[in-house]
C-alpha atoms as a PDB file:
ATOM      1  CA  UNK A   1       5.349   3.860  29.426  1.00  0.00           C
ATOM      2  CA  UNK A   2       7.734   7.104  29.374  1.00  0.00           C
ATOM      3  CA  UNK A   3       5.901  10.295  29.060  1.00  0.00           C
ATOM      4  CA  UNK A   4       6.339  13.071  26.388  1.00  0.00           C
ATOM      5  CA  UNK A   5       9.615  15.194  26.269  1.00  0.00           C
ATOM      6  CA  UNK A   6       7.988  18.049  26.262  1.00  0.00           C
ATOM      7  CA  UNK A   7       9.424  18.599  22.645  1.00  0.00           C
ATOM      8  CA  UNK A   8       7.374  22.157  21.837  1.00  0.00           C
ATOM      9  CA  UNK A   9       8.544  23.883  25.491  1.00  0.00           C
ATOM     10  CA  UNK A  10      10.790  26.903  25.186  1.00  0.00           C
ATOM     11  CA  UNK A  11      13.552  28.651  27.626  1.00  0.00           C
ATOM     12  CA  UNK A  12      11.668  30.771  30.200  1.00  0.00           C
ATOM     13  CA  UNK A  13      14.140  33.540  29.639  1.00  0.00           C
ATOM     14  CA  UNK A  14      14.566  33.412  25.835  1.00  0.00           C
ATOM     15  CA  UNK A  15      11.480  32.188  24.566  1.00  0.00           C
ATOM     16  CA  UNK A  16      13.632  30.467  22.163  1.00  0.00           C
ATOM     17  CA  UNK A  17      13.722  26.235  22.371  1.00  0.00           C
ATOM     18  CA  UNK A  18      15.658  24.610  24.466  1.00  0.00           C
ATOM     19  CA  UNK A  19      19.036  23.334  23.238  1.00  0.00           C
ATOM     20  CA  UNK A  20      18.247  19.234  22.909  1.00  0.00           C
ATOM     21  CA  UNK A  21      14.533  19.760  22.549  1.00  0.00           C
ATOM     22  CA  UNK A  22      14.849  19.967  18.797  1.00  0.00           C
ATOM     23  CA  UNK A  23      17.025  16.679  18.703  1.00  0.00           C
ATOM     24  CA  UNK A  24      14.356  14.849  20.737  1.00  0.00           C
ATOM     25  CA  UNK A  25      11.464  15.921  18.902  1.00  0.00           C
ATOM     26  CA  UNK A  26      12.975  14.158  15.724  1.00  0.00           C
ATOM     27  CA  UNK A  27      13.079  11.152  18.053  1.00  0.00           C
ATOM     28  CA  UNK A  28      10.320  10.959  19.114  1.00  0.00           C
ATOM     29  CA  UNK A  29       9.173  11.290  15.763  1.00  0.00           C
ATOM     30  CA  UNK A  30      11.472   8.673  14.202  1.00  0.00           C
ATOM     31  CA  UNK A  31      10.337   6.525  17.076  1.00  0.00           C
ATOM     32  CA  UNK A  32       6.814   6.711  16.357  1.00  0.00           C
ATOM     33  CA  UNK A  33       7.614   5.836  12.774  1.00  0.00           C
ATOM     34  CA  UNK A  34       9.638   2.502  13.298  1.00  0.00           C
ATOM     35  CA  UNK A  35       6.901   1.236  16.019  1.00  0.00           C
ATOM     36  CA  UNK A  36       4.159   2.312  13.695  1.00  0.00           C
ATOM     37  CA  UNK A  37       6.233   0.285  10.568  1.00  0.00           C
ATOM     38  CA  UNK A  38       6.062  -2.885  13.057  1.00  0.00           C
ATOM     39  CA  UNK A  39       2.412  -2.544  14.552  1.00  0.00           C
ATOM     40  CA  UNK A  40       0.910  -2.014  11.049  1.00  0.00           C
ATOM     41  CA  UNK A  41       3.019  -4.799   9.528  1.00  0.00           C
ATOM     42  CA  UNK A  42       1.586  -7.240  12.102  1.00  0.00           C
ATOM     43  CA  UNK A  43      -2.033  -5.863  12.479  1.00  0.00           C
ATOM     44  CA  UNK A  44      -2.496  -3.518   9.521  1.00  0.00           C
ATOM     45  CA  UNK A  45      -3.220   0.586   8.877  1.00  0.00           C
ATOM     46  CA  UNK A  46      -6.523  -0.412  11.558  1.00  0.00           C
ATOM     47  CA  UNK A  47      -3.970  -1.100  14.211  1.00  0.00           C
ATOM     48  CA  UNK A  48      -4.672   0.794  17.663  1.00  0.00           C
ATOM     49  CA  UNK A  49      -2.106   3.965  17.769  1.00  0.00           C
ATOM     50  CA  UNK A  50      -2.025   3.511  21.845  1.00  0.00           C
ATOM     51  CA  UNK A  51       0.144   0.353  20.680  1.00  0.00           C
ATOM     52  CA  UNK A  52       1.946   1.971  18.555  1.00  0.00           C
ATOM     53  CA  UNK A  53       2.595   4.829  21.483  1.00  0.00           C
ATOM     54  CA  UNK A  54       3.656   2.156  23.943  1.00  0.00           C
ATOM     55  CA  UNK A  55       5.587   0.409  21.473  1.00  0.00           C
ATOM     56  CA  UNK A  56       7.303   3.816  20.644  1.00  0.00           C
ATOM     57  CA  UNK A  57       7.852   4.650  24.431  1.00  0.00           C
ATOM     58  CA  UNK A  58       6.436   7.774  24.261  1.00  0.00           C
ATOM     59  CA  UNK A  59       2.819   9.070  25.610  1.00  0.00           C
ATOM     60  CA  UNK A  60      -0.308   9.099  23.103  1.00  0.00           C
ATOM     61  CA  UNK A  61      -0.294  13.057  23.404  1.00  0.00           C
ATOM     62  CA  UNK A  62       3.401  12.891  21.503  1.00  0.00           C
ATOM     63  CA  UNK A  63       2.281  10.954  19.030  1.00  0.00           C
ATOM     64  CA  UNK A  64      -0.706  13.007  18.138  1.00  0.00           C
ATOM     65  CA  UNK A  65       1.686  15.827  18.293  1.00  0.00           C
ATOM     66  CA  UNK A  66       3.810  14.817  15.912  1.00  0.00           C
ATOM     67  CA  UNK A  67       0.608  13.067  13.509  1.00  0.00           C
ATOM     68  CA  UNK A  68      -2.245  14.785  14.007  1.00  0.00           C
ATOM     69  CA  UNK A  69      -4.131  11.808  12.016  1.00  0.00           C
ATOM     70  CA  UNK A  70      -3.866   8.488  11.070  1.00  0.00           C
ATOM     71  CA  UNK A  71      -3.421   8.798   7.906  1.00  0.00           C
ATOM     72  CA  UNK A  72      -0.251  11.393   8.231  1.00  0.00           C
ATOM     73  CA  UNK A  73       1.485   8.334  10.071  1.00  0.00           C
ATOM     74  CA  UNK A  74       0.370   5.997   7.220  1.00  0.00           C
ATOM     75  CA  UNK A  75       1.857   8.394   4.571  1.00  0.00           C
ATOM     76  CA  UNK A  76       5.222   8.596   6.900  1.00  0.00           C
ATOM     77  CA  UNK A  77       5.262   4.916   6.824  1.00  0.00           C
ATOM     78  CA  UNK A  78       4.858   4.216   3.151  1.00  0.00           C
ATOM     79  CA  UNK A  79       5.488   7.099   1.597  1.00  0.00           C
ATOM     80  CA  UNK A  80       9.014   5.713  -0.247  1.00  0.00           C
ATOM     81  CA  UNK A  81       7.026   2.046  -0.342  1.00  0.00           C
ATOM     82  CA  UNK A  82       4.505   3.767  -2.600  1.00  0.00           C
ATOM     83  CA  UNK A  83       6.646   5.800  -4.855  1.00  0.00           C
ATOM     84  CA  UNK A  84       8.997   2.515  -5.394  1.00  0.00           C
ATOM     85  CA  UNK A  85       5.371   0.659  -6.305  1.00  0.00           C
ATOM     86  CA  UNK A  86       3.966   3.386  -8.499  1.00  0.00           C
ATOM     87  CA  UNK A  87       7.450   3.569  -9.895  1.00  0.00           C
ATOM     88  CA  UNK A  88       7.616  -0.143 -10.789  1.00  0.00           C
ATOM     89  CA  UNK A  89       4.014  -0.333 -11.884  1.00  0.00           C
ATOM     90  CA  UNK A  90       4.801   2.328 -14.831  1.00  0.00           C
ATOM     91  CA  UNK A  91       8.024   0.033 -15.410  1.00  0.00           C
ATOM     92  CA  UNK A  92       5.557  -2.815 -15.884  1.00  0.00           C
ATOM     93  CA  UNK A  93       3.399  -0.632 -18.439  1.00  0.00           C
ATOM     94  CA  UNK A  94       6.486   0.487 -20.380  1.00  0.00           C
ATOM     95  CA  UNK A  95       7.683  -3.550 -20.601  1.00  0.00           C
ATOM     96  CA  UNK A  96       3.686  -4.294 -21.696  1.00  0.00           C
ATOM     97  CA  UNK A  97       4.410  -2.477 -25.027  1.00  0.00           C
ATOM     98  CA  UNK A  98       7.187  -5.376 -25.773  1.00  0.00           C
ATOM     99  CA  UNK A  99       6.730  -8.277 -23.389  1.00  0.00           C
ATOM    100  CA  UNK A 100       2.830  -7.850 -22.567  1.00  0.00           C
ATOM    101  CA  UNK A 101       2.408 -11.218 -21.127  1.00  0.00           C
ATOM    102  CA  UNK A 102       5.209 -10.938 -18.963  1.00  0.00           C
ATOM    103  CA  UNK A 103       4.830  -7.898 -17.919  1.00  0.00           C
ATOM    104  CA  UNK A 104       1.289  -8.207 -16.666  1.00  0.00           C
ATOM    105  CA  UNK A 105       2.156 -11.467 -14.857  1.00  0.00           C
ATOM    106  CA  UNK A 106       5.075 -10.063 -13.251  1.00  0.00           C
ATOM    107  CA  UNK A 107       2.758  -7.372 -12.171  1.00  0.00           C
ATOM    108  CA  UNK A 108       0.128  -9.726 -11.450  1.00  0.00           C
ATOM    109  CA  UNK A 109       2.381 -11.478  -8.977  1.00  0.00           C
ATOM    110  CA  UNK A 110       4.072  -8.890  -7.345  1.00  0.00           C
ATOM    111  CA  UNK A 111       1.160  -7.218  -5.978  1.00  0.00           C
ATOM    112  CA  UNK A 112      -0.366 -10.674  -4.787  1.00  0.00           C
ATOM    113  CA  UNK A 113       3.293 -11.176  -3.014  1.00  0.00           C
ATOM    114  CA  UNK A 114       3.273  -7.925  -1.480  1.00  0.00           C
ATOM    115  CA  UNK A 115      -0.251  -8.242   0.012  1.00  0.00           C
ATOM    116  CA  UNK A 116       1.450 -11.415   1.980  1.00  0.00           C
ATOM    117  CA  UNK A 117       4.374  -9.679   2.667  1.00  0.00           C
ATOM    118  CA  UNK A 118       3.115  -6.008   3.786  1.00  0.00           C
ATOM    119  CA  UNK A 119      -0.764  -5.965   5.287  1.00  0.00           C
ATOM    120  CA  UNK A 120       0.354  -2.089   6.024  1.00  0.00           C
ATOM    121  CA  UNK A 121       1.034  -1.279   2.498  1.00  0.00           C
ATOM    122  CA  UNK A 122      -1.929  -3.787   1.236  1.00  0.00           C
ATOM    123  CA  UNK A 123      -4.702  -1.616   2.944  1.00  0.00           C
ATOM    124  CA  UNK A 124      -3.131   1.625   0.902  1.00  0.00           C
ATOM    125  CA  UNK A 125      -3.997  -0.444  -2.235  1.00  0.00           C
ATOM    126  CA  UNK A 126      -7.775  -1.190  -1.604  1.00  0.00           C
ATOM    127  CA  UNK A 127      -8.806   1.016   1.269  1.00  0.00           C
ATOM    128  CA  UNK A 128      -9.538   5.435   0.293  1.00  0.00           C
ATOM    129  CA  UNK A 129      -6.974   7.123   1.369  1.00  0.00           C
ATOM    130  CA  UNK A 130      -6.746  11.210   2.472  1.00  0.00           C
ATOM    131  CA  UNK A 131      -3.434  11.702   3.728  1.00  0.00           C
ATOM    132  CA  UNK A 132      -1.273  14.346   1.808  1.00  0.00           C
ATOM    133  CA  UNK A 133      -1.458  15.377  -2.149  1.00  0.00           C
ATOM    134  CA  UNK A 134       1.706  14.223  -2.777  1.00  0.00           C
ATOM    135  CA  UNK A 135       1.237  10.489  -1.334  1.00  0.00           C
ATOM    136  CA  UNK A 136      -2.206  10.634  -2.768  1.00  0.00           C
ATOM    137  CA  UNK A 137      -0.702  11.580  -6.598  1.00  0.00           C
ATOM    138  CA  UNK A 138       1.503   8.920  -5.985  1.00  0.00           C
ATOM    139  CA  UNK A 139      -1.346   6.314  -5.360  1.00  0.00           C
ATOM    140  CA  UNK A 140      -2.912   7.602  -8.350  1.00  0.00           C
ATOM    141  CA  UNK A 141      -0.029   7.347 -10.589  1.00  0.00           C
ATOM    142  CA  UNK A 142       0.173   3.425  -9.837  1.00  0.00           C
ATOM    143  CA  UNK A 143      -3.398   3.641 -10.337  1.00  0.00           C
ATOM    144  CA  UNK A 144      -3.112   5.361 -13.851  1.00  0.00           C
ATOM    145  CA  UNK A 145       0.221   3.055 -14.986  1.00  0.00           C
ATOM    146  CA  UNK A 146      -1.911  -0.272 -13.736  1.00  0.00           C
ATOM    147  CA  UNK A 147      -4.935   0.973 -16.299  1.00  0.00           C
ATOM    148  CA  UNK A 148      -2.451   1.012 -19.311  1.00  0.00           C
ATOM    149  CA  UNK A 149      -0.819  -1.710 -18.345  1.00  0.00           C
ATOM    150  CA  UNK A 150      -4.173  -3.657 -18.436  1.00  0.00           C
ATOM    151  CA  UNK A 151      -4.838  -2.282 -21.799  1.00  0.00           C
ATOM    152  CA  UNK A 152      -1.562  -2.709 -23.697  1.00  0.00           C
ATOM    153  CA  UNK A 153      -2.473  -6.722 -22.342  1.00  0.00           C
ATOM    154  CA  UNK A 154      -5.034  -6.823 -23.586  1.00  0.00           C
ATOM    155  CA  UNK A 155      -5.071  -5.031 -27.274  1.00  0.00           C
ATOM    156  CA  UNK A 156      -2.049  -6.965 -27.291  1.00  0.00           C
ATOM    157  CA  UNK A 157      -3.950 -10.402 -27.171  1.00  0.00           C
ATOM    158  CA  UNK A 158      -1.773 -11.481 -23.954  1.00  0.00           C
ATOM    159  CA  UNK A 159      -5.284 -11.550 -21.825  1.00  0.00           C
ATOM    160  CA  UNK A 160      -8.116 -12.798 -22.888  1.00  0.00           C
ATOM    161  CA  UNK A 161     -10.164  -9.932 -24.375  1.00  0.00           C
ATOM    162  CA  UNK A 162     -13.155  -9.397 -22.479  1.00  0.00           C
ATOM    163  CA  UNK A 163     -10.549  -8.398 -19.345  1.00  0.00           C
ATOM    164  CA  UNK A 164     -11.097  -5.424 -17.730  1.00  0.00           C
ATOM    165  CA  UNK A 165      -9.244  -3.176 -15.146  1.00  0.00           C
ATOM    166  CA  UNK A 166     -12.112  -3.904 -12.751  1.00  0.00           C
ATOM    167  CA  UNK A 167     -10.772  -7.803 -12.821  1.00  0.00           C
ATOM    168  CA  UNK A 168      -7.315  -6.997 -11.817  1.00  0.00           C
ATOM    169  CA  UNK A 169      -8.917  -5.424  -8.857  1.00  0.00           C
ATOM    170  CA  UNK A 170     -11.231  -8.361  -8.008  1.00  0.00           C
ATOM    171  CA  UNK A 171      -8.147  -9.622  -8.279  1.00  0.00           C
ATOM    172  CA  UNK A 172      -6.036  -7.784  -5.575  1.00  0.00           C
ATOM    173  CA  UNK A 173      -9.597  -7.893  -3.362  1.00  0.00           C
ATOM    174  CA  UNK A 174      -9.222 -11.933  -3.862  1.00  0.00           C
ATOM    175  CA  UNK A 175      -5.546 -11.489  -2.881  1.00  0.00           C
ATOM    176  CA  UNK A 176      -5.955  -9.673   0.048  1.00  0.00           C
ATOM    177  CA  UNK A 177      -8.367 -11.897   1.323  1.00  0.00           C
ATOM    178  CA  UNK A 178      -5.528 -14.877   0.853  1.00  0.00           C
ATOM    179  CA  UNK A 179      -2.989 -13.193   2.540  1.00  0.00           C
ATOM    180  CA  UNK A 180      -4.890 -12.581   5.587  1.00  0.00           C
ATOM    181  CA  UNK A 181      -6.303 -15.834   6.053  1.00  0.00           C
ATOM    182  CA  UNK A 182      -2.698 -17.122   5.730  1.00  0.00           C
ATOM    183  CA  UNK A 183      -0.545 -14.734   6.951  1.00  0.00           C
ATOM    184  CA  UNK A 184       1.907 -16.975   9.363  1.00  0.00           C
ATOM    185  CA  UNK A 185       2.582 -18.560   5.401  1.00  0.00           C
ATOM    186  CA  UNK A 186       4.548 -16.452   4.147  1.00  0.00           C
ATOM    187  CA  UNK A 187       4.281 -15.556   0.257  1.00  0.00           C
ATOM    188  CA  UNK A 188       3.546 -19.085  -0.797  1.00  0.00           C
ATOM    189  CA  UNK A 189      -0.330 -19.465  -0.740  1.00  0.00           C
ATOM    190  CA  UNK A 190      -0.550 -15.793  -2.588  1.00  0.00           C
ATOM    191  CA  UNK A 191       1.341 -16.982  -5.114  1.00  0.00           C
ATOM    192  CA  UNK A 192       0.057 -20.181  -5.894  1.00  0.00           C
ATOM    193  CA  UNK A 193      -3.356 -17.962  -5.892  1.00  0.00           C
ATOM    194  CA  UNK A 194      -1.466 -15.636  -8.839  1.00  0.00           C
ATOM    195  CA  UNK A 195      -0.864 -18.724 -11.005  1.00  0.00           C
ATOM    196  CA  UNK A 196      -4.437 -20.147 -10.664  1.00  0.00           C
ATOM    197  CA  UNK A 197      -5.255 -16.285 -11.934  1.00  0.00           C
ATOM    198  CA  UNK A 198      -3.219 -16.114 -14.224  1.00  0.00           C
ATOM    199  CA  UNK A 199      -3.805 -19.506 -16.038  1.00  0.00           C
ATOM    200  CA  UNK A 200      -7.822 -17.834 -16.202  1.00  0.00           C
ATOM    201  CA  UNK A 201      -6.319 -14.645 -17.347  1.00  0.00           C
ATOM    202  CA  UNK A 202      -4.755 -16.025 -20.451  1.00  0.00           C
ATOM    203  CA  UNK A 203      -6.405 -15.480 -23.906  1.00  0.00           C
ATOM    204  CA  UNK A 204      -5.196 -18.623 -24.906  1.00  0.00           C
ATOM    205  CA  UNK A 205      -7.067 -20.396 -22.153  1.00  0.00           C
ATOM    206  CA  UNK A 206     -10.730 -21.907 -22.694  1.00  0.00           C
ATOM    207  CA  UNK A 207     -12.996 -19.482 -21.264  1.00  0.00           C
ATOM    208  CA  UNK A 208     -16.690 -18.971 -20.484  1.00  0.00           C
ATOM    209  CA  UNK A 209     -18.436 -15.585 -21.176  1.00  0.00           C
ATOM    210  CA  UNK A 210     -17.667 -13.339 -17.993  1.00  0.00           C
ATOM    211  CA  UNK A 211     -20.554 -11.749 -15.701  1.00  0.00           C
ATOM    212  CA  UNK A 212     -21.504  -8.304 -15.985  1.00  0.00           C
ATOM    213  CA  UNK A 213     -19.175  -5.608 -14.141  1.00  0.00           C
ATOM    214  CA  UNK A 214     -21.418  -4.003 -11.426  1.00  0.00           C
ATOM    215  CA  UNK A 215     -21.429  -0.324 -12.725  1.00  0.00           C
ATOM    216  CA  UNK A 216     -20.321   0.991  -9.024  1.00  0.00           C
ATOM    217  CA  UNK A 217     -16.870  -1.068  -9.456  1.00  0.00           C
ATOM    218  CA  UNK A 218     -15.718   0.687 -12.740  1.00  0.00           C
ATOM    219  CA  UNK A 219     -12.974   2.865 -12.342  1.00  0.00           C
ATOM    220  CA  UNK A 220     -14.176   6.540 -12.178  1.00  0.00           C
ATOM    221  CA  UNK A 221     -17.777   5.106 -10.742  1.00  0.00           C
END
């Protein structure tokens, strides 16, 4: 394991950096990003940050250094991952008010693929997050575009009508659970999971009278 560079020491003469010291900082910090990228795409946001250190080749004191918390190295990792997915998850509202069907199954099956395909980004869906305003705005604006995306389906008559937001997050919790258990499967089994969902979603599908929503899973609860 190589130690830390020493990235906040200043000239003894100057007090002013270093010349290189700047350069290596961003390194290091770069590095920490790209091992953290492969550690938490293999093992999740959970993963041990002395792995991601090693795999980095820098010392567990640089890394805290450069993220004093977990969830600053989270945000570093996803942060253009979630604005892309709060991004296309407005799209998918905007296409609801024309194509609601499509739209929400398009939606429906993205989010199931990208559980498979990204366990990193797939614990930012379900799991609180407290990293920066900005990455938590951005979380919330999926959040906000998957609600009226959900309801355009529905008033629409593309879902069956008793559908709620809570159900599309039963269904992500059912997805993530998929993608776990099969994760040397690639996208497959998540999506095969999506089209048994979706054929139940369906208002045009036979359906028995839903359970009751536990109050403490409604959105704002």
């Amino acid at each position: 394991m190589s130690t830390p560079t020493g990235e906040n020491q200043q000239d003894s003469a100057t007090g002013a950096e270093r010349p290189g010291l700047r350069a290596d900082a961003e390194r290091n910090r770069q590095a920490v990003i790209d091992a953290a990228a492969a550690v938490f795409a293999e093992h999740g946001t959970d993963a041990a940050l002395d792995a991601v250190a090693r795999r980095a080749g820098v010392g567990i004191a640089t890394l805290y250094r450069r993220f004093p918390t977990r969830d600053l190295l989270v945000e570093a990792v996803l942060d253009d991952k979630m604005r892309r997915y709060a991004d296309d998850t407005e799209k998918a509202a905007e296409r609801a008010l024309t194509q609601p069907w499509d739209a929400f199954a398009g939606y429906v099956e993205s989010v199931l693929a990208l559980q498979a395909d990204d366990p990193a980004f797939a614990d930012t869906l379900l799991a609180p997050f407290h990293g920066s305003p900005v990455f938590a705005e951005e979380h919330a604006r999926a959040f906000r575009a998957s609600v009226r995306l959900v309801e355009r389906a529905r008033l629409a008559g593309a879902i069956r009508p008793d559908f709620s937001h809570v159900d599309l997050y039963l269904a992500v919790l059912a997805g993530d659970g998929v993608a776990r258990a099969t994760r040397d499967h690639g996208t497959q089994p998540s999506l095969r999971l999506a089209a048994y969902l979706l054929d139940a979603f369906r208002a045009d599908a036979g359906h028995r009278p839903l359970p009751a929503v536990p109050d403490e899973l409604r959105p704002g609860q």
